[in-house]
Protein backbone atom coordinates (compact mmCIF):
# COMPACT_ATOMS: atom_id res chain seq x y z
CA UNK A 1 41.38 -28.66 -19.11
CA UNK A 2 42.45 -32.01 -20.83
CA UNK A 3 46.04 -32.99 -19.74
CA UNK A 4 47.44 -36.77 -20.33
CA UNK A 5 48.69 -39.03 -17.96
CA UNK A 6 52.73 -37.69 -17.98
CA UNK A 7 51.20 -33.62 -17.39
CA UNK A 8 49.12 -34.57 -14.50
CA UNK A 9 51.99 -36.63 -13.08
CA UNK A 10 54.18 -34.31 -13.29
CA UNK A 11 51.64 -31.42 -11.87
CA UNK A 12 51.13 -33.67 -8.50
CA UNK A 13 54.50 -34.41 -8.19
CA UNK A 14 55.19 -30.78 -8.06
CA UNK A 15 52.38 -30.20 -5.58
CA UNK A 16 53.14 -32.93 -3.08
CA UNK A 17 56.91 -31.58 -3.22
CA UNK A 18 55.68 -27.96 -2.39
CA UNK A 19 53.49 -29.80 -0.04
CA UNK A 20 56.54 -31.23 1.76
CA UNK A 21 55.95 -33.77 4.73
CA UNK A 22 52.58 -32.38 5.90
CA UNK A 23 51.30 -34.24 2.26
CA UNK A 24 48.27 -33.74 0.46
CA UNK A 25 44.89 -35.12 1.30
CA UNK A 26 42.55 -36.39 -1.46
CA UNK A 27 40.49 -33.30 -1.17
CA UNK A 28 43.09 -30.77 -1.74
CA UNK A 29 43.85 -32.38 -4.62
CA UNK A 30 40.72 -32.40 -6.01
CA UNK A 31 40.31 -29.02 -5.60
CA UNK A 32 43.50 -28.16 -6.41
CA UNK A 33 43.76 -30.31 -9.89
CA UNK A 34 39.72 -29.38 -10.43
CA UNK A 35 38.67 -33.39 -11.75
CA UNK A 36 36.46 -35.49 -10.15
CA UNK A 37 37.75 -37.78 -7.22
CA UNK A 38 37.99 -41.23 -9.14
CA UNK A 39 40.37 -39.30 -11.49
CA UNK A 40 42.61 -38.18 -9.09
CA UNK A 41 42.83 -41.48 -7.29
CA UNK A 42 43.55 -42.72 -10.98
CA UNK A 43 46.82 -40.04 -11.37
CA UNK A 44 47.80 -41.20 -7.81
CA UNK A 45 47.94 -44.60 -8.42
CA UNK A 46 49.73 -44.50 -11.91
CA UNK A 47 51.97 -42.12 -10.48
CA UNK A 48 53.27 -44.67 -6.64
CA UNK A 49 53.67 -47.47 -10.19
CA UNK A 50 55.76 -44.91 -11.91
CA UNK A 51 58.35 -44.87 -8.65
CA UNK A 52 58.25 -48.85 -8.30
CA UNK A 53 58.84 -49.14 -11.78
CA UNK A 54 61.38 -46.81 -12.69
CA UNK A 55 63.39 -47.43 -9.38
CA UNK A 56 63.36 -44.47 -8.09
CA UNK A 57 64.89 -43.35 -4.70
CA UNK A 58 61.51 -42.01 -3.45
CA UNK A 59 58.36 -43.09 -3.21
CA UNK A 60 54.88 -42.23 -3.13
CA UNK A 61 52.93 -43.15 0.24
CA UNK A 62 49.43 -42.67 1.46
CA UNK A 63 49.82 -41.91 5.79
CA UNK A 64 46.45 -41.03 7.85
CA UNK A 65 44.74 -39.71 4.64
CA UNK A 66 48.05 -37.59 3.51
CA UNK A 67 49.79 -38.23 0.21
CA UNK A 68 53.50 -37.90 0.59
CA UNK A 69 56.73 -38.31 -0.80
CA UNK A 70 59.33 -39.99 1.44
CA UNK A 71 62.67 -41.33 0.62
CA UNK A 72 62.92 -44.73 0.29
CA UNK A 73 63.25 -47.45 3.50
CA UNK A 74 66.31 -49.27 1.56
CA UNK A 75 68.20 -46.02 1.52
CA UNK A 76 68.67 -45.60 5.20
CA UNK A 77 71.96 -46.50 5.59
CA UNK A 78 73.53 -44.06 3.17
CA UNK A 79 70.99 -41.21 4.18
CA UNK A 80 72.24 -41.80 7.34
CA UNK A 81 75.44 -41.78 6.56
CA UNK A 82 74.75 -38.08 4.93
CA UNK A 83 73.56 -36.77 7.49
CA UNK A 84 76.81 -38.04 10.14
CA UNK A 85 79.03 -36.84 7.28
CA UNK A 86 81.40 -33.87 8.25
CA UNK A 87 79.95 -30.71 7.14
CA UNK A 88 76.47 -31.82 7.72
CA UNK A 89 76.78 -30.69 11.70
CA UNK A 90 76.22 -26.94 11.31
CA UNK A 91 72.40 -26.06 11.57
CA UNK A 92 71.44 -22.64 10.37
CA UNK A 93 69.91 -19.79 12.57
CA UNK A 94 66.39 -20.53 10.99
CA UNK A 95 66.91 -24.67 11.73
CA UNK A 96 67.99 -23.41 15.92
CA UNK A 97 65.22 -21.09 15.96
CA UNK A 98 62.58 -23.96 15.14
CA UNK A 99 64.14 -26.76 16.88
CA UNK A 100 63.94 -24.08 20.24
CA UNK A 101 60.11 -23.79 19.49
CA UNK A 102 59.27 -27.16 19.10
CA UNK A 103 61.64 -27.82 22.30
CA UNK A 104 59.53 -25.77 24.11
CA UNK A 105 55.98 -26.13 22.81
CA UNK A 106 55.88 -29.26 21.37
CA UNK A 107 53.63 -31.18 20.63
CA UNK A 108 53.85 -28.51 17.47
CA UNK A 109 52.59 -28.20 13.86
CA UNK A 110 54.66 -26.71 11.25
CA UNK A 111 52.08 -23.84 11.09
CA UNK A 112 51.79 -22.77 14.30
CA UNK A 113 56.08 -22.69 14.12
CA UNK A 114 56.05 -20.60 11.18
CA UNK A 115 53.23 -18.25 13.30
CA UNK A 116 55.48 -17.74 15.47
CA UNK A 117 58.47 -17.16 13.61
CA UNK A 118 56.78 -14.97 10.88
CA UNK A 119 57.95 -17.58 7.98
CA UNK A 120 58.53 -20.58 6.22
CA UNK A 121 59.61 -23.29 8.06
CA UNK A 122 59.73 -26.12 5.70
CA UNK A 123 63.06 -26.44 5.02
CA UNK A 124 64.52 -26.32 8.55
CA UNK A 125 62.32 -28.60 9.75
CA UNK A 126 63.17 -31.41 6.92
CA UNK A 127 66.85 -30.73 7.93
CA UNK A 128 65.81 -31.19 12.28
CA UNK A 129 64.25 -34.53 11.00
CA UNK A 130 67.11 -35.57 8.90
CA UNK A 131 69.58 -34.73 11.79
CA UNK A 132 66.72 -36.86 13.96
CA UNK A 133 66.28 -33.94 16.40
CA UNK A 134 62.71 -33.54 15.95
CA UNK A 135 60.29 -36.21 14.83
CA UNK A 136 56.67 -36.97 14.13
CA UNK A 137 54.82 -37.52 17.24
CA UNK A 138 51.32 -37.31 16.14
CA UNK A 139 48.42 -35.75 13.90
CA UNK A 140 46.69 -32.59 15.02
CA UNK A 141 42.67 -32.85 15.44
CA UNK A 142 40.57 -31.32 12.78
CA UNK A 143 41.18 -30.86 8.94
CA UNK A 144 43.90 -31.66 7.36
CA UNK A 145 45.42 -33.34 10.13
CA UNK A 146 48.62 -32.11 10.18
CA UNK A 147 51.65 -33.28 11.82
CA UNK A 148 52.74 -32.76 15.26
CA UNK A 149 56.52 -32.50 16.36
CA UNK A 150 58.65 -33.41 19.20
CA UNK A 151 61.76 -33.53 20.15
CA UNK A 152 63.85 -37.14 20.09
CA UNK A 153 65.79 -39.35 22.55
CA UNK A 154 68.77 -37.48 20.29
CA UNK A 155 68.19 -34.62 21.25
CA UNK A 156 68.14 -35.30 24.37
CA UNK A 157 71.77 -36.91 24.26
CA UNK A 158 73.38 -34.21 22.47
CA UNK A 159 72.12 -31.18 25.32
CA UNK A 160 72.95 -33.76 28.33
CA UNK A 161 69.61 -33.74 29.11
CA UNK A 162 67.57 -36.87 30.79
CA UNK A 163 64.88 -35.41 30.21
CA UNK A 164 62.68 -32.36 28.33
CA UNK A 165 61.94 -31.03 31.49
CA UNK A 166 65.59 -30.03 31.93
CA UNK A 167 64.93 -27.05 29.70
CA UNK A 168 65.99 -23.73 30.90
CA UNK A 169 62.89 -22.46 31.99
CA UNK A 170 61.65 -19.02 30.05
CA UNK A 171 60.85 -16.09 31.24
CA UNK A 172 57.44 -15.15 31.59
CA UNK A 173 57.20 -12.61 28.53
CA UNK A 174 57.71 -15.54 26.47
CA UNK A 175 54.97 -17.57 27.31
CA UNK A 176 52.58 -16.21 24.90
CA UNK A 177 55.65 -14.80 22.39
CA UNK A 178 58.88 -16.43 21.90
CA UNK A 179 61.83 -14.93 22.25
CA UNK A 180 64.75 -15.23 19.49
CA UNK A 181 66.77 -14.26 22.85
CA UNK A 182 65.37 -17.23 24.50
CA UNK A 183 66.77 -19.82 21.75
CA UNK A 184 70.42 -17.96 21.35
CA UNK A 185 71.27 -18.36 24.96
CA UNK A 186 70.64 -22.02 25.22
CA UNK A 187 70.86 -23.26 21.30
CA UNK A 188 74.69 -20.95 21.33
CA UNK A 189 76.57 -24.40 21.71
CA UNK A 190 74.17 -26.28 19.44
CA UNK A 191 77.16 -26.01 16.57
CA UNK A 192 79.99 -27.01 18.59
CA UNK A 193 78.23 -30.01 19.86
CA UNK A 194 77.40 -31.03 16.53
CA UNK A 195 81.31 -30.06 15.66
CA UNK A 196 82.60 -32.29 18.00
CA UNK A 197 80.20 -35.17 17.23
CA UNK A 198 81.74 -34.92 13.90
């Protein structure tokens, strides 16, 4: 398949969306895209020059081996401000149900959350990291890599807690499966305190 420069652009910048923040190693996109490797590093170069040229408000970067697209560094302020705006404190039951499993099994990969919830997690977890109650705290062994997640010094502030260990302990069912019980009784004030941040 012969596709120009703009098609295969635009094809990548599809996948790495889909791909969300775990990114896209050089290897899934060359079996994804189905060219050799020195083409793909071609696409992936003319595509980062695309988003410095055309100042764009994200970027393409290359972390541990993982193409991604982030926002860019010079927008912090006003993302920040976003995310403190009024309206913006409400999570959603799917965004409490992850941030209880990474709270209590972190260090966590976005796949083993959605095993354990039984779906997609992508979304909530961009919206935990944008509220800066979960973060990046490390890269999994073996392929891929993929990010590990934590709770932050935030979180920590908004439950009173000083530390994770605080955490209402669970009941012994749930050590090998969680349950949604679990999260509602401790995450049930999670709105108001955002509320009244706000």
């Amino acid at each position: 398949m012969t596709l120009g420069v703009i098609e295969w652009n635009s094809i990548v910048e599809a996948l790495l969306f889909a791909s969300g923040d775990e990114g896209l190693s050089l290897k899934q996109l060359i079996m994804v895209l189905e060219v050799e490797e020195q083409e793909v590093v071609a696409i992936m170069k003319e595509l980062a020059e695309n988003y410095k040229q055309n100042d764009r408000g994200i970027e393409l970067v290359e972390v541990a081996g993982q193409y991604q697209l982030t926002t860019k560094k010079e927008h912090a302020a006003y993302l920040k401000k976003l995310v403190e705006s009024p309206g913006s404190g409400s999570l959603s039951q799917a965004a409490l149900e992850t941030l209880a499993i990474v709270a209590y099994k972190q260090p966590i990969t976005r796949a083993e959350i959605e095993e354990i919830r039984g779906v997609k997690t992508e979304r909530p977890i961009q919206t935990l990291v944008s509220k800066i109650l979960i973060k990046e705290v490390g890269r999994a062994e073996g392929t891929g890599r993929a990010i590990l997640y934590g709770t932050t010094k935030e979180f920590l502030e908004y439950f009173g807690l000083k530390s994770i260990k605080e955490l209402p302990p669970l009941p012994e069912k749930a050590d090998n499966e969680f349950e949604q019980e679990e999260a509602d009784l401790f995450f049930e004030k999670f709105n108001e305190t955002l509320e009244d941040l706000n």
